[in-house]
C-alpha atoms as a PDB file:
ATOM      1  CA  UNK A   1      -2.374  15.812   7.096  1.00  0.00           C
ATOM      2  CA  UNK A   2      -4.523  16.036   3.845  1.00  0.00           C
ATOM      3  CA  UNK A   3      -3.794  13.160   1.145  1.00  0.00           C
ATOM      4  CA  UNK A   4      -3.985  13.819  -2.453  1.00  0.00           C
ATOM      5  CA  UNK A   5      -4.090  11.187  -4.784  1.00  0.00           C
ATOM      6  CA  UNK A   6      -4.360  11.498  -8.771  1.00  0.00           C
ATOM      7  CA  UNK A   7      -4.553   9.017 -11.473  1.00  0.00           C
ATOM      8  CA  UNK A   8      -3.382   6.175  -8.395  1.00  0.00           C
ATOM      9  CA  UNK A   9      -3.611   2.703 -10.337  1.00  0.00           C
ATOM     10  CA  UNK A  10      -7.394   1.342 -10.282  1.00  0.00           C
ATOM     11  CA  UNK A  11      -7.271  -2.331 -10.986  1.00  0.00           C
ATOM     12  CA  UNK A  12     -10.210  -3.971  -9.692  1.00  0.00           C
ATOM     13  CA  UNK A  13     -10.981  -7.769 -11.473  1.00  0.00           C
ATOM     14  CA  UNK A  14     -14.728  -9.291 -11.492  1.00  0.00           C
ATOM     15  CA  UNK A  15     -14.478 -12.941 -10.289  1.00  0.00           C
ATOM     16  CA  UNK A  16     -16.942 -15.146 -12.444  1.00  0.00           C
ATOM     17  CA  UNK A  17     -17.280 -18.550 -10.426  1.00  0.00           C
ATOM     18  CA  UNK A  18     -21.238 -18.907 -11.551  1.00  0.00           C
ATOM     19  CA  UNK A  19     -22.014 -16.983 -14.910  1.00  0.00           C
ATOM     20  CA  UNK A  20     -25.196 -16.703 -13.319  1.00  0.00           C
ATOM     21  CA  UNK A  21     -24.380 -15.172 -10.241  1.00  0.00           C
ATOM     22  CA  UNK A  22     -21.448 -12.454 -10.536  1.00  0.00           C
ATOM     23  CA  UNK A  23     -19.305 -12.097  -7.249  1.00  0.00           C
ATOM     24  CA  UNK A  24     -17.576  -8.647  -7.199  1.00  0.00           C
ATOM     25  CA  UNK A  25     -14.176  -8.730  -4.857  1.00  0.00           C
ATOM     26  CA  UNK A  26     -13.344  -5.762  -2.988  1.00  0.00           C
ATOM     27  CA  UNK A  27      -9.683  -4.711  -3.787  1.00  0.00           C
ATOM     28  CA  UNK A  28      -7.444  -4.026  -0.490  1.00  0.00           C
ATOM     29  CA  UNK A  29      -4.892  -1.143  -0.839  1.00  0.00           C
ATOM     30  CA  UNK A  30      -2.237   1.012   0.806  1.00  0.00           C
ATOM     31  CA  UNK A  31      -0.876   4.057   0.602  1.00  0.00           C
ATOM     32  CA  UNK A  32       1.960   5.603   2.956  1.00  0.00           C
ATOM     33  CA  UNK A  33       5.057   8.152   3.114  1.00  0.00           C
ATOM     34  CA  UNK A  34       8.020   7.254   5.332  1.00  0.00           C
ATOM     35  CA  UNK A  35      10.103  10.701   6.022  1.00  0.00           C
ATOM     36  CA  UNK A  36      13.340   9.673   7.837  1.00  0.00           C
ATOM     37  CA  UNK A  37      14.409  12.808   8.771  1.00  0.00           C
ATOM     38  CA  UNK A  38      11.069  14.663  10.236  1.00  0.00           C
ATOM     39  CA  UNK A  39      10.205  18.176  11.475  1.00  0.00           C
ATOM     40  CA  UNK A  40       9.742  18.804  14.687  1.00  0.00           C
ATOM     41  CA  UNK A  41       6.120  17.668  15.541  1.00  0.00           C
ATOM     42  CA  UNK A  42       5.730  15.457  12.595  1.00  0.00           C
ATOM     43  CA  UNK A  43       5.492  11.831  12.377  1.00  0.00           C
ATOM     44  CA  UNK A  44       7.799   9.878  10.605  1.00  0.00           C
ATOM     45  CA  UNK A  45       5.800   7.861   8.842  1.00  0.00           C
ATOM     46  CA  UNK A  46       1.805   7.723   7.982  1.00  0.00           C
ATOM     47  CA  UNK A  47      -0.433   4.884   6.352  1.00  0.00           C
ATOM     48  CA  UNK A  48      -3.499   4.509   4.780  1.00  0.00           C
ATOM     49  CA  UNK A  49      -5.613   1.958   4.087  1.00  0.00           C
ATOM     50  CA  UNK A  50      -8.397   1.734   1.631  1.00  0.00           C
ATOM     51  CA  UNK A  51     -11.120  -0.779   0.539  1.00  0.00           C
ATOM     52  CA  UNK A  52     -13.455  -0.424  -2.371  1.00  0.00           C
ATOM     53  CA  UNK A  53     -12.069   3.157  -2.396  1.00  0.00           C
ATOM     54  CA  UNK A  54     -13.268   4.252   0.847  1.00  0.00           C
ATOM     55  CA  UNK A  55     -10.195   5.666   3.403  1.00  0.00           C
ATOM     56  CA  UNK A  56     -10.759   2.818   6.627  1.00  0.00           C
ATOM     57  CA  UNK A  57      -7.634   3.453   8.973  1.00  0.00           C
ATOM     58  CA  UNK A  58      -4.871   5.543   9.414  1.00  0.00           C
ATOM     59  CA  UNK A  59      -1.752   4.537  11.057  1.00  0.00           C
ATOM     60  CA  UNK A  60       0.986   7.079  12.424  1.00  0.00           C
ATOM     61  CA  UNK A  61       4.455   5.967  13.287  1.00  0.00           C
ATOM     62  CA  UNK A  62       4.161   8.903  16.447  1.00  0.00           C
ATOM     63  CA  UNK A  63       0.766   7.298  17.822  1.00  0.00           C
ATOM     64  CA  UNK A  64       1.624   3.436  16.819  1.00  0.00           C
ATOM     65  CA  UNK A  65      -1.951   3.312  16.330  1.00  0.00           C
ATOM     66  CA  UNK A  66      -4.258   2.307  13.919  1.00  0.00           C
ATOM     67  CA  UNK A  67      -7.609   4.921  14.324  1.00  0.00           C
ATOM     68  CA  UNK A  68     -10.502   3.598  11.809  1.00  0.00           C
ATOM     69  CA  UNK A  69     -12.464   6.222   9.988  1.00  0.00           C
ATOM     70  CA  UNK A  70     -15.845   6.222   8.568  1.00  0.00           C
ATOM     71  CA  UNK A  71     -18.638   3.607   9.061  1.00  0.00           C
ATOM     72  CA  UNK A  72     -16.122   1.203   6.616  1.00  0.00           C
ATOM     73  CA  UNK A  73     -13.513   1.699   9.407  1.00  0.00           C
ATOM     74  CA  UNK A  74     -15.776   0.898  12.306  1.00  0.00           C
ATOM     75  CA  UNK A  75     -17.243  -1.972  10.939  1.00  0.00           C
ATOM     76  CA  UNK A  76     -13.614  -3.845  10.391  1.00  0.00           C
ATOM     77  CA  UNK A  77     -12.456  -3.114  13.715  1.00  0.00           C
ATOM     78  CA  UNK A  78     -13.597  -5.686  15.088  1.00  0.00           C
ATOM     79  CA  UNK A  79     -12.108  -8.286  12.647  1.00  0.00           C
ATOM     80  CA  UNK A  80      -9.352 -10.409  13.395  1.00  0.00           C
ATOM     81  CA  UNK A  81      -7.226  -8.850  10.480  1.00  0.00           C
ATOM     82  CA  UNK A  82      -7.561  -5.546  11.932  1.00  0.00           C
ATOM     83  CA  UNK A  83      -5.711  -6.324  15.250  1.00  0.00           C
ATOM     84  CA  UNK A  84      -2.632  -7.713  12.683  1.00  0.00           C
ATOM     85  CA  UNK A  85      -1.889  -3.920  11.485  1.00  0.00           C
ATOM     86  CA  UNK A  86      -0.055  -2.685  13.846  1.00  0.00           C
ATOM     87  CA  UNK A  87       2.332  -5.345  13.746  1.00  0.00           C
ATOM     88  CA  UNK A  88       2.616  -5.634  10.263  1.00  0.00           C
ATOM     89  CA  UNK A  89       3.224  -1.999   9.250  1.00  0.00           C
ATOM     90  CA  UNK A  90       5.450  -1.364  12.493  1.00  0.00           C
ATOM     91  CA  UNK A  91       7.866  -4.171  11.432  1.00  0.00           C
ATOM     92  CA  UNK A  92       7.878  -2.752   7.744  1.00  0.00           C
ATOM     93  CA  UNK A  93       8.232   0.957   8.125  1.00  0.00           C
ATOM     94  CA  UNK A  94      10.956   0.479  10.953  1.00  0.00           C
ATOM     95  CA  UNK A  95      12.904  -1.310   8.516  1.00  0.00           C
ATOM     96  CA  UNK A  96      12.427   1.173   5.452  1.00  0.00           C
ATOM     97  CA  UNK A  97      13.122   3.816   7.150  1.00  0.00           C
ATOM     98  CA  UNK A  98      16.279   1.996   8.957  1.00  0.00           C
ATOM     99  CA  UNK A  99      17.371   1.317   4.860  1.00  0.00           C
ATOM    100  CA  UNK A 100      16.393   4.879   3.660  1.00  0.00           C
ATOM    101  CA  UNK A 101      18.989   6.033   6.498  1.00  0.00           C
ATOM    102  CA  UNK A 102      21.905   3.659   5.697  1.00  0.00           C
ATOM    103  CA  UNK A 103      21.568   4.899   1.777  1.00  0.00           C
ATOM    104  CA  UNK A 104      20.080   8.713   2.031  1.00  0.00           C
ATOM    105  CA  UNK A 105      23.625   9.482   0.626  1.00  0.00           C
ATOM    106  CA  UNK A 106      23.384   7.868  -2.693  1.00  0.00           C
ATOM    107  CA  UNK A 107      19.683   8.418  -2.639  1.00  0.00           C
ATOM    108  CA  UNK A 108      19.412  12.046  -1.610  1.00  0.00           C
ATOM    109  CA  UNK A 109      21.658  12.583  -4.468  1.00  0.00           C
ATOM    110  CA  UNK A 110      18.507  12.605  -6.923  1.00  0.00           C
ATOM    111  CA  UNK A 111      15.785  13.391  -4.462  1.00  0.00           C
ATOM    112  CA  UNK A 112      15.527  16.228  -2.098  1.00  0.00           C
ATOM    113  CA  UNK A 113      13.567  16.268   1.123  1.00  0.00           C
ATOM    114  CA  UNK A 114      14.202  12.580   1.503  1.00  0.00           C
ATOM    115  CA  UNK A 115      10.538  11.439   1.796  1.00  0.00           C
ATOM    116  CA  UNK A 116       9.368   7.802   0.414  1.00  0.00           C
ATOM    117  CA  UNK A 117       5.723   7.874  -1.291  1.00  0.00           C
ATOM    118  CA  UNK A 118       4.368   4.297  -1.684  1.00  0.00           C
ATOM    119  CA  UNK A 119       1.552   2.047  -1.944  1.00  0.00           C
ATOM    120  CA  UNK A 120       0.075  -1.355  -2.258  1.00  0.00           C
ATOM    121  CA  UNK A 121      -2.612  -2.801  -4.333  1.00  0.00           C
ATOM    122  CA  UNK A 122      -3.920  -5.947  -4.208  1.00  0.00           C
ATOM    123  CA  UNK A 123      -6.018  -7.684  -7.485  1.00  0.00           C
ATOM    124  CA  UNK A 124      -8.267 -10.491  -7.552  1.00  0.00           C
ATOM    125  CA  UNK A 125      -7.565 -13.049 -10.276  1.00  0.00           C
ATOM    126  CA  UNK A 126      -9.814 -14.555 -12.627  1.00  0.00           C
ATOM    127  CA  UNK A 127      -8.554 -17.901 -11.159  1.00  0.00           C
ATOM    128  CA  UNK A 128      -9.853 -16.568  -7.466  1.00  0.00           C
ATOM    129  CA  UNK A 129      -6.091 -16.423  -6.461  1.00  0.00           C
ATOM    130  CA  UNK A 130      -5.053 -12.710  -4.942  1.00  0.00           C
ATOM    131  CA  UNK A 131      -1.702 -11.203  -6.252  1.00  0.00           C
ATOM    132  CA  UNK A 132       0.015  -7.716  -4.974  1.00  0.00           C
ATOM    133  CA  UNK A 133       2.043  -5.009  -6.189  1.00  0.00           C
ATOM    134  CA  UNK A 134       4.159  -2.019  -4.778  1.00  0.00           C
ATOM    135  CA  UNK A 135       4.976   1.081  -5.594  1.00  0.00           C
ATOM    136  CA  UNK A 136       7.281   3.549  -4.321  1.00  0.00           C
ATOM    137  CA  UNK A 137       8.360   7.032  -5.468  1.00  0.00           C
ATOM    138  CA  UNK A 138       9.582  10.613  -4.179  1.00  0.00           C
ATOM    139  CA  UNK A 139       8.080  13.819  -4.848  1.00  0.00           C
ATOM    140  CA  UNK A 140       5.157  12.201  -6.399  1.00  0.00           C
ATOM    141  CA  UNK A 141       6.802   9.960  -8.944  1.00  0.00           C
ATOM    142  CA  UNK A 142       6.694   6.725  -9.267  1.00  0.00           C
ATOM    143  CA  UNK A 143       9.930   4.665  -9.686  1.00  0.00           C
ATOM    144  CA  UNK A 144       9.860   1.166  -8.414  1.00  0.00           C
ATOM    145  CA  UNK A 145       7.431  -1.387  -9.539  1.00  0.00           C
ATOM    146  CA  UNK A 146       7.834  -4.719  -6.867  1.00  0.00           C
ATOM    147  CA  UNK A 147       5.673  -7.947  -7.845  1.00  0.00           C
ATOM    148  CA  UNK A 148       4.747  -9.548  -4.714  1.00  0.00           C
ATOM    149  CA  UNK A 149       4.240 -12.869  -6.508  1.00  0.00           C
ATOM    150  CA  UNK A 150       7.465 -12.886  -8.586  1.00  0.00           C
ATOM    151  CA  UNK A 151       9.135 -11.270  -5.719  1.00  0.00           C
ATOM    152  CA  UNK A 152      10.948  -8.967  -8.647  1.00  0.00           C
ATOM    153  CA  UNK A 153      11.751  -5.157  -9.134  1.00  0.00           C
ATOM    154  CA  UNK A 154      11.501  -3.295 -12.221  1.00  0.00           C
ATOM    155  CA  UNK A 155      13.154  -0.098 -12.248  1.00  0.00           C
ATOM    156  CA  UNK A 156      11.221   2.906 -13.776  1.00  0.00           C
ATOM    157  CA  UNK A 157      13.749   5.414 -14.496  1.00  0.00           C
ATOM    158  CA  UNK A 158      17.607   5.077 -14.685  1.00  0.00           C
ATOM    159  CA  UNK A 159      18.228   6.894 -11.065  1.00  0.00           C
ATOM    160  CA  UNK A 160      16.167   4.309  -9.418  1.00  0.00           C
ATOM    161  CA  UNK A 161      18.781   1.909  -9.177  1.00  0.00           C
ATOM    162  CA  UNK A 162      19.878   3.201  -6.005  1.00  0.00           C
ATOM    163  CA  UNK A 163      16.479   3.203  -4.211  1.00  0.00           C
ATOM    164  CA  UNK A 164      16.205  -0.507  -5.546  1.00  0.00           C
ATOM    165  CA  UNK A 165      19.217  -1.547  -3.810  1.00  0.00           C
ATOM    166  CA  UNK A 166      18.031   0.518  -0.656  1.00  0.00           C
ATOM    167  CA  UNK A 167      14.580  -1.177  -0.588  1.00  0.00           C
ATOM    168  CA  UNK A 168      15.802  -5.162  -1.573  1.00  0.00           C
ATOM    169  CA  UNK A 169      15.873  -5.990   2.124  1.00  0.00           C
ATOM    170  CA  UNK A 170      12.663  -5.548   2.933  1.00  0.00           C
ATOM    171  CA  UNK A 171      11.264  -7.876   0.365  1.00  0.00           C
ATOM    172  CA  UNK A 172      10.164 -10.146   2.770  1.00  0.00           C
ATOM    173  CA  UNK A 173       8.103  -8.207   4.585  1.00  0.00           C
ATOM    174  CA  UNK A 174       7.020  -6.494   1.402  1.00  0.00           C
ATOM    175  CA  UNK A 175       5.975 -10.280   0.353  1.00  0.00           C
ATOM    176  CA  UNK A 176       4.643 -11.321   3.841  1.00  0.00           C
ATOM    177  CA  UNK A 177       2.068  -8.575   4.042  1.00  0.00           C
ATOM    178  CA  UNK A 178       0.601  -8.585   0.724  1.00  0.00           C
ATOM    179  CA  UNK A 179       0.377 -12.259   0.827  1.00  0.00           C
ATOM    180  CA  UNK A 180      -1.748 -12.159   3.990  1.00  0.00           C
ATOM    181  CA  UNK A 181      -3.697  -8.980   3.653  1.00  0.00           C
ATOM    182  CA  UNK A 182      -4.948  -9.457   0.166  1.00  0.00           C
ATOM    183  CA  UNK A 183      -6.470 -12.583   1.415  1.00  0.00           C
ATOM    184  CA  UNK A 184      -7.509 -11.604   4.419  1.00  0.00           C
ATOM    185  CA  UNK A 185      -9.262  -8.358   4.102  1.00  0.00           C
ATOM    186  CA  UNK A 186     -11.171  -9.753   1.034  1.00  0.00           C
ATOM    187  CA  UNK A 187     -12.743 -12.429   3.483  1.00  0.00           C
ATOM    188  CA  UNK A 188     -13.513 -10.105   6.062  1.00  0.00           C
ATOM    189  CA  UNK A 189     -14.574  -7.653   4.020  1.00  0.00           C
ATOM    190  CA  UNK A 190     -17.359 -10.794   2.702  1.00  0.00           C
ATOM    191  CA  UNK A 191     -18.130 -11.845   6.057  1.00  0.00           C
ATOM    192  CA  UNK A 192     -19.449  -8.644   6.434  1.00  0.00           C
ATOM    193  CA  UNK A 193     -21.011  -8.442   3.353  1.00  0.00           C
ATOM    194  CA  UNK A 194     -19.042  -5.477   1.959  1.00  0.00           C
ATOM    195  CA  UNK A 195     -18.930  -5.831  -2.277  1.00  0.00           C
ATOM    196  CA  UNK A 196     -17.175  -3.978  -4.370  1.00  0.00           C
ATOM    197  CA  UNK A 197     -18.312  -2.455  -7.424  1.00  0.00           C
ATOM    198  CA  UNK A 198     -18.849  -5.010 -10.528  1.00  0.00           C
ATOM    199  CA  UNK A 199     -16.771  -2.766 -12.839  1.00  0.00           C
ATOM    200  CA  UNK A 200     -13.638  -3.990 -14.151  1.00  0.00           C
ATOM    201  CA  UNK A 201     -11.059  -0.542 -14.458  1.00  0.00           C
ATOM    202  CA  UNK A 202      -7.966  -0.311 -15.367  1.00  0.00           C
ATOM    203  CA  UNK A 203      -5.633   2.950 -15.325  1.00  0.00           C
ATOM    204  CA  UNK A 204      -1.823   3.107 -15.313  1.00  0.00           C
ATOM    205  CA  UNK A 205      -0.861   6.461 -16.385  1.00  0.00           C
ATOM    206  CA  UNK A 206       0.924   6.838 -13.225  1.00  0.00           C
ATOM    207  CA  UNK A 207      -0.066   8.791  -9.682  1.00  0.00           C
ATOM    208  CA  UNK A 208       0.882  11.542  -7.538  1.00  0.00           C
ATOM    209  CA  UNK A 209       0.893  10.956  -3.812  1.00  0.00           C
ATOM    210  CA  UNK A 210       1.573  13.922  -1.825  1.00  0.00           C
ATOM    211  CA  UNK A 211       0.806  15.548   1.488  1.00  0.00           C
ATOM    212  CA  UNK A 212       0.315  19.412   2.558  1.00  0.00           C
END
């Protein structure tokens, strides 16, 4: 499966603690579709994960595996973080998909294949302290904002009221996992001695997730 991604959020923060000596954070992030209701042969749910923009695992709900990719991917492996992601994102997507099931009537109502887009991005404050946000969407839309911090939805559109009310549960989870992988990543990712770039970029004119 080939993952497209345009105009995805890009909000990477320079950390300042020495004027004189600029440390530039690499930015965790996720990106994943959960599809209830698969064809035959296809998984039900795949993940992503990305650091400093580079792809570094994949995760599929059929293989309950996480496979790393590229030299990025081989190199964090061997981290402690990496053995929590199996864990982490089987405890999550189990229970989306177990809420996308209980609700596909009131949700299928808008949306049509029933297939959640969604992602996680973590940002690196100028205070040092990590926050997270998620995003989730059908047919490449975006429609629920969730603040990991405040622990609060926004609502995008009108018809994602429903989706909200599907999705509250796992808020916990949604919490848990940004709290510890925005942290930890960013200090394995520095015990390696992986930087990421010192630009600061911002872009929220929305993003298009799909797969073919």
């Amino acid at each position: 499966m080939v993952w497209t991604v345009e105009k995805i959020p890009v909000l990477l923060l320079l950390l300042l603690p020495d004027p004189a000596a600029p440390r530039c954070v690499p930015s965790p992030c996720y990106k994943f579709i959960i599809t209830p209701k698969p064809s035959p042969g296809q998984s039900w749910c795949e993940v992503q994960g990305q650091l400093i923009r580079d792809t570094f695992f994949s995760y599929t709900c059929s293989s309950q595996k996480v496979e790393p990719i590229g030299p990025l991917g081989m190199r964090l492996s061997a981290t402690q973080a990496w053995n929590q992601l199996v864990e982490h994102w089987k405890d999550l997507v189990e229970e989306l998909r177990k809420a996308l099931l209980d609700n596909q009537q009131n949700i299928s109502r808008n949306y049509h294949p029933l297939s959640l887009q969604g992602s996680m991005k973590c940002q690196q404050k100028s205070n040092g302290r990590p926050s997270a946000f998620w995003e989730f969407g059908f047919n490449g839309q975006m429609c629920l904002h969730f603040d990991s911090k405040d622990r609060r939805w926004t609502e995008l559109k009108p018809e994602c009221r429903p989706l909200k009310q599907t999705l509250h549960s796992a808020r916990y989870l949604l919490f848990g996992i940004s709290a510890g992988d925005c942290v930890n990543w960013v200090k394995e990712a520095e015990a390696l001695g992986i930087k990421g770039p010192a630009t600061v970029a911002a872009t929220v004119e929305g993003w298009n997730l799909s797969a073919s």
